[in-house]
Every structure is written in structure tokens, then in C-alpha cells.
Protein backbone atom coordinates (compact mmCIF):
# COMPACT_ATOMS: atom_id res chain seq x y z
CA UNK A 1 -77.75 21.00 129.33
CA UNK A 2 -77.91 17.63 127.24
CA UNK A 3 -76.35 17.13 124.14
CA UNK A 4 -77.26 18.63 120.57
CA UNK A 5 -77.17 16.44 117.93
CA UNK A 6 -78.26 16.29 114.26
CA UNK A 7 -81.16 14.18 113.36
CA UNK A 8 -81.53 12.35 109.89
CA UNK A 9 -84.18 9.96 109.86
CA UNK A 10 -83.81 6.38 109.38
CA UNK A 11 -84.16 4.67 106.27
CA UNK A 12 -86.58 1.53 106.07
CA UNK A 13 -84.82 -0.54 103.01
CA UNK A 14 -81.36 0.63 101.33
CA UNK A 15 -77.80 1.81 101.57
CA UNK A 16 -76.04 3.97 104.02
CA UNK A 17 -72.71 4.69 102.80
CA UNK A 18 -70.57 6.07 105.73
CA UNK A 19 -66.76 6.78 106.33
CA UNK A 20 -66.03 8.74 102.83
CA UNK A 21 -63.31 11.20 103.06
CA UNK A 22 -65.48 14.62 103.29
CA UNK A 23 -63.45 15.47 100.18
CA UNK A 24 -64.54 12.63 98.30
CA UNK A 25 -67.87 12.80 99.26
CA UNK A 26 -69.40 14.47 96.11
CA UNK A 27 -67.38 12.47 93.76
CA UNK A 28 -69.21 9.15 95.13
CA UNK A 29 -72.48 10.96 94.64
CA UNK A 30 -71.74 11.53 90.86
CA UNK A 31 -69.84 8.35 90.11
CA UNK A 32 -73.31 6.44 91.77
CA UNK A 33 -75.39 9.25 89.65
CA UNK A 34 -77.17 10.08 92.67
CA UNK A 35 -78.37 13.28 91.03
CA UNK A 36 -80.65 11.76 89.14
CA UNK A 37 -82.12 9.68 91.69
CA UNK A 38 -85.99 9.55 92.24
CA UNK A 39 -85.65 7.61 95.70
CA UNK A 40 -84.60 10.45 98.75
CA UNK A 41 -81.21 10.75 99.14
CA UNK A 42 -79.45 12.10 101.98
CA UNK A 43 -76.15 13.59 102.11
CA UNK A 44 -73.85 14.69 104.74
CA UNK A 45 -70.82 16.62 104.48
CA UNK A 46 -68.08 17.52 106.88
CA UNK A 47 -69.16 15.19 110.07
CA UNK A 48 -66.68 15.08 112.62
CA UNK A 49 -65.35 11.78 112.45
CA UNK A 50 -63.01 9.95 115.30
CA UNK A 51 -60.95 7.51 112.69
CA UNK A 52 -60.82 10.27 109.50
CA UNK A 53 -61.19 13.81 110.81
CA UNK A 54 -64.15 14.83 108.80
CA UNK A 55 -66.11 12.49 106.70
CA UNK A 56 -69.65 11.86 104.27
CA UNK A 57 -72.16 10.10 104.71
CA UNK A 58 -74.93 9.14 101.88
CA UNK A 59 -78.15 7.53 102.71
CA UNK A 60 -80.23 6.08 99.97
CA UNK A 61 -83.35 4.59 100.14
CA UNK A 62 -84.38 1.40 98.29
CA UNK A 63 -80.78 1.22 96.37
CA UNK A 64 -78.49 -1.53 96.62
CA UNK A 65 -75.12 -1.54 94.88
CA UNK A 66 -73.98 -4.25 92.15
CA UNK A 67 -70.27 -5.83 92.66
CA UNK A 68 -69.20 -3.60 89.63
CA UNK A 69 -70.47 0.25 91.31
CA UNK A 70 -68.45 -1.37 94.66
CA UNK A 71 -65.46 -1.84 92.69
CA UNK A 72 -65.70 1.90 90.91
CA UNK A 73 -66.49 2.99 94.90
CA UNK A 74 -63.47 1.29 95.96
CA UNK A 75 -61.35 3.57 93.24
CA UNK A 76 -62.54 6.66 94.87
CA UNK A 77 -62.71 5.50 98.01
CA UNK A 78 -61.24 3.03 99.47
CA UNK A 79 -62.14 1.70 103.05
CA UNK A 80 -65.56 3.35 103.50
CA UNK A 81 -68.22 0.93 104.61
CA UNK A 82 -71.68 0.09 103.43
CA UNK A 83 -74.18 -0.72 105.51
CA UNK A 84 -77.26 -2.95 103.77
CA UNK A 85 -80.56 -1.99 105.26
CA UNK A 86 -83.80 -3.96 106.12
CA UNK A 87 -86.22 -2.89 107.66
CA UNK A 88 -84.48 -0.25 109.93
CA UNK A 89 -82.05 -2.55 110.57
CA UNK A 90 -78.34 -3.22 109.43
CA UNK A 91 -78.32 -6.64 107.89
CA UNK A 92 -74.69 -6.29 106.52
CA UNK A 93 -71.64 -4.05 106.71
CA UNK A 94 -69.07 -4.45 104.81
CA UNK A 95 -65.70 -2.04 104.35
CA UNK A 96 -65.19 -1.75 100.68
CA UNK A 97 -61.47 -2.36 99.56
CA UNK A 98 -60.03 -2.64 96.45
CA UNK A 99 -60.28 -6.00 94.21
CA UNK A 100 -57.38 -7.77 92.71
CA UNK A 101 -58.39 -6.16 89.48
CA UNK A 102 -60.22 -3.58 87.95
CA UNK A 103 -62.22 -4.27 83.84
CA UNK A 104 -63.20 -1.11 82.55
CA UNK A 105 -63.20 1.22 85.69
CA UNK A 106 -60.00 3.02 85.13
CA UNK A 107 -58.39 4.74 81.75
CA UNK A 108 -54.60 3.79 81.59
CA UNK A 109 -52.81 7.01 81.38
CA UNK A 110 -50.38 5.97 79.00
CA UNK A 111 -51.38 7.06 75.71
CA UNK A 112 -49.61 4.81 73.43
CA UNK A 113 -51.46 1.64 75.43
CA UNK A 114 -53.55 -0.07 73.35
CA UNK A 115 -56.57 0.27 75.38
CA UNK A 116 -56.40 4.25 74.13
CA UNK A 117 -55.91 3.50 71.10
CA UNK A 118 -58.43 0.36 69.90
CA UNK A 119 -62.13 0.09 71.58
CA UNK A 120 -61.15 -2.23 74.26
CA UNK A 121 -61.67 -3.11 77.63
CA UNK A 122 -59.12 -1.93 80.15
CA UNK A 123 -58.11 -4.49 82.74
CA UNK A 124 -55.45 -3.32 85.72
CA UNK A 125 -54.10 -5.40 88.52
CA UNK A 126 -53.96 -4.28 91.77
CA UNK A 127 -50.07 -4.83 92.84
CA UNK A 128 -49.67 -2.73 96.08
CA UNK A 129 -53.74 -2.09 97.93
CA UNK A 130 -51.87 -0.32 100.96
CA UNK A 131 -50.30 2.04 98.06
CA UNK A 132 -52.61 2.16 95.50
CA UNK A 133 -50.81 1.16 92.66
CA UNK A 134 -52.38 -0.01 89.65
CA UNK A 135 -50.49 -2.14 86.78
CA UNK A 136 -52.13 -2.12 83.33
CA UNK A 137 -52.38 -5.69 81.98
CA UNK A 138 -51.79 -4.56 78.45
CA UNK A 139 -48.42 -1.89 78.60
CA UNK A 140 -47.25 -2.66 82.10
CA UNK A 141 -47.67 0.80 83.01
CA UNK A 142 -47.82 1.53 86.74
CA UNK A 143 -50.57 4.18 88.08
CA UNK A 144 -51.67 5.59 91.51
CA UNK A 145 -54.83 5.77 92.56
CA UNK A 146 -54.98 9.36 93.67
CA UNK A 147 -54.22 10.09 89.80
CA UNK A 148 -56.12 7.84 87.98
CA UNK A 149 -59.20 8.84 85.47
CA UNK A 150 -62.42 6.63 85.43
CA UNK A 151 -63.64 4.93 82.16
């Protein structure tokens, strides 16, 4: 008896987003506001995966991400890869990882910073990407990723 698989069809033009933690997985969808997307989106949850254990995978036709949603992906995620697709093809893949710093993607948790305080831009530097430690420019305060709040 051959193999049973799942079948999701292919996508002419867009994004496939593949290799999110499962438990992430919904979090990209609202931080990309996929909700309220008119193209078909297709999400899967809880895929066996060889390098994570279980992982998502979103498939969104005739989207394309800007540098800035990559740099909010890489806060929740960091390390899943985007494939950029033309005509049923892959024509780029790229790992997302976290820039050297992040402008108004992530609230500094300390609340005497001026960035809480006065309508300003937040700005952190990324000291440690293996870590995930964040430094605010502004009060020096250091943050993890797995306990940071998005702007």
C-alpha cells in the first residue's frame, strides 16, 4: 500500500511561509493580518517536521512581504523560511533571521524609558541573535525575545 499524503494545491504567484514553530503559527497569521485577507490563504498546523518536531506552514497567494513585516516575522519567529513564488516555481528562499536592529517593532518593557513615556519611535539593537536579547537604544534596558510585546 503506497503512501498517504496531504494535498494542498500549489500556488501560481506568492508566499509560502514554512518552518514556523506550530505554536507560533497563529501569531504570524495575525501579526501579517491574514484574517482579513481577500487572496486564499492556506494554513497548516501541526506538520510533522524532521528539523522542529511539529511546525506551520502559510501559503498566500499574490502577497509578497516588505523588509519591515520580515523584520516583525523575524521577532516571532526567527529562522523560518520564505519561499517567493512565480509561476509555480520557487524563485527565492530565504531563512528569515533577526536584523541588527529593530524601529518600532518592539515596546521596551521598561516603563520609565522614554519611548513609554513621549510618542516616539522605539529603536533596539540586537546584541546576542543566538539568545535573543534585545538592548533598547534609549534606557539600555536588556529584553528577551520570548518576552517581548510588539508596537
Amino acid at each position: 500500500m503506497g503512501k498517504k499524503e496531504m494535498q494542498v494545491s500549489a500556488i501560481e504567484n506568492g508566499t509560502v511561509i514554512d518552518h514556523i514553530p506550530a505554536e507560533k503559527t497563529y501569531e504570524v497569521v495575525d501579526l501579517l493580518g491574514l484574517k482579513n485577507s481577500l487572496a486564499p490563504v492556506t494554513i497548516g498546523y501541526n506538520l510533522p517536521s524532521k528539523k522542529i518536531g511539529k511546525k506551520g506552514i502559510i501559503k498566500i497567494t499574490n502577497r509578497f512581504f516588505s523588509q519591515e513585516e520580515i523584520s516583525r516575522l523575524s521577532v516571532v519567529a526567527p529562522k523560518i523560511v520564505l519561499n517567493i513564488i512565480k509561476d509555480y516555481e520557487v524563485a527565492e528562499k530565504k531563512t528569515v533571521e533577526l536584523p541588527e536592529e529593530l524601529r518600532g517593532i518592539v515596546k521596551c518593557n521598561n516603563p520609565k524609558c522614554i519611548t513609554n513615556n513621549e510618542p516616539m519611535q522605539t529603536v533596539f539593537n540586537v546584541i546576542d541573535k543566538a539568545q535573543g536579547i534585545l538592548k533598547c537604544r534609549y534606557c539600555d534596558k536588556e529584553q528577551d525575545i520570548n518576552n517581548i510585546k510588539l508596537c
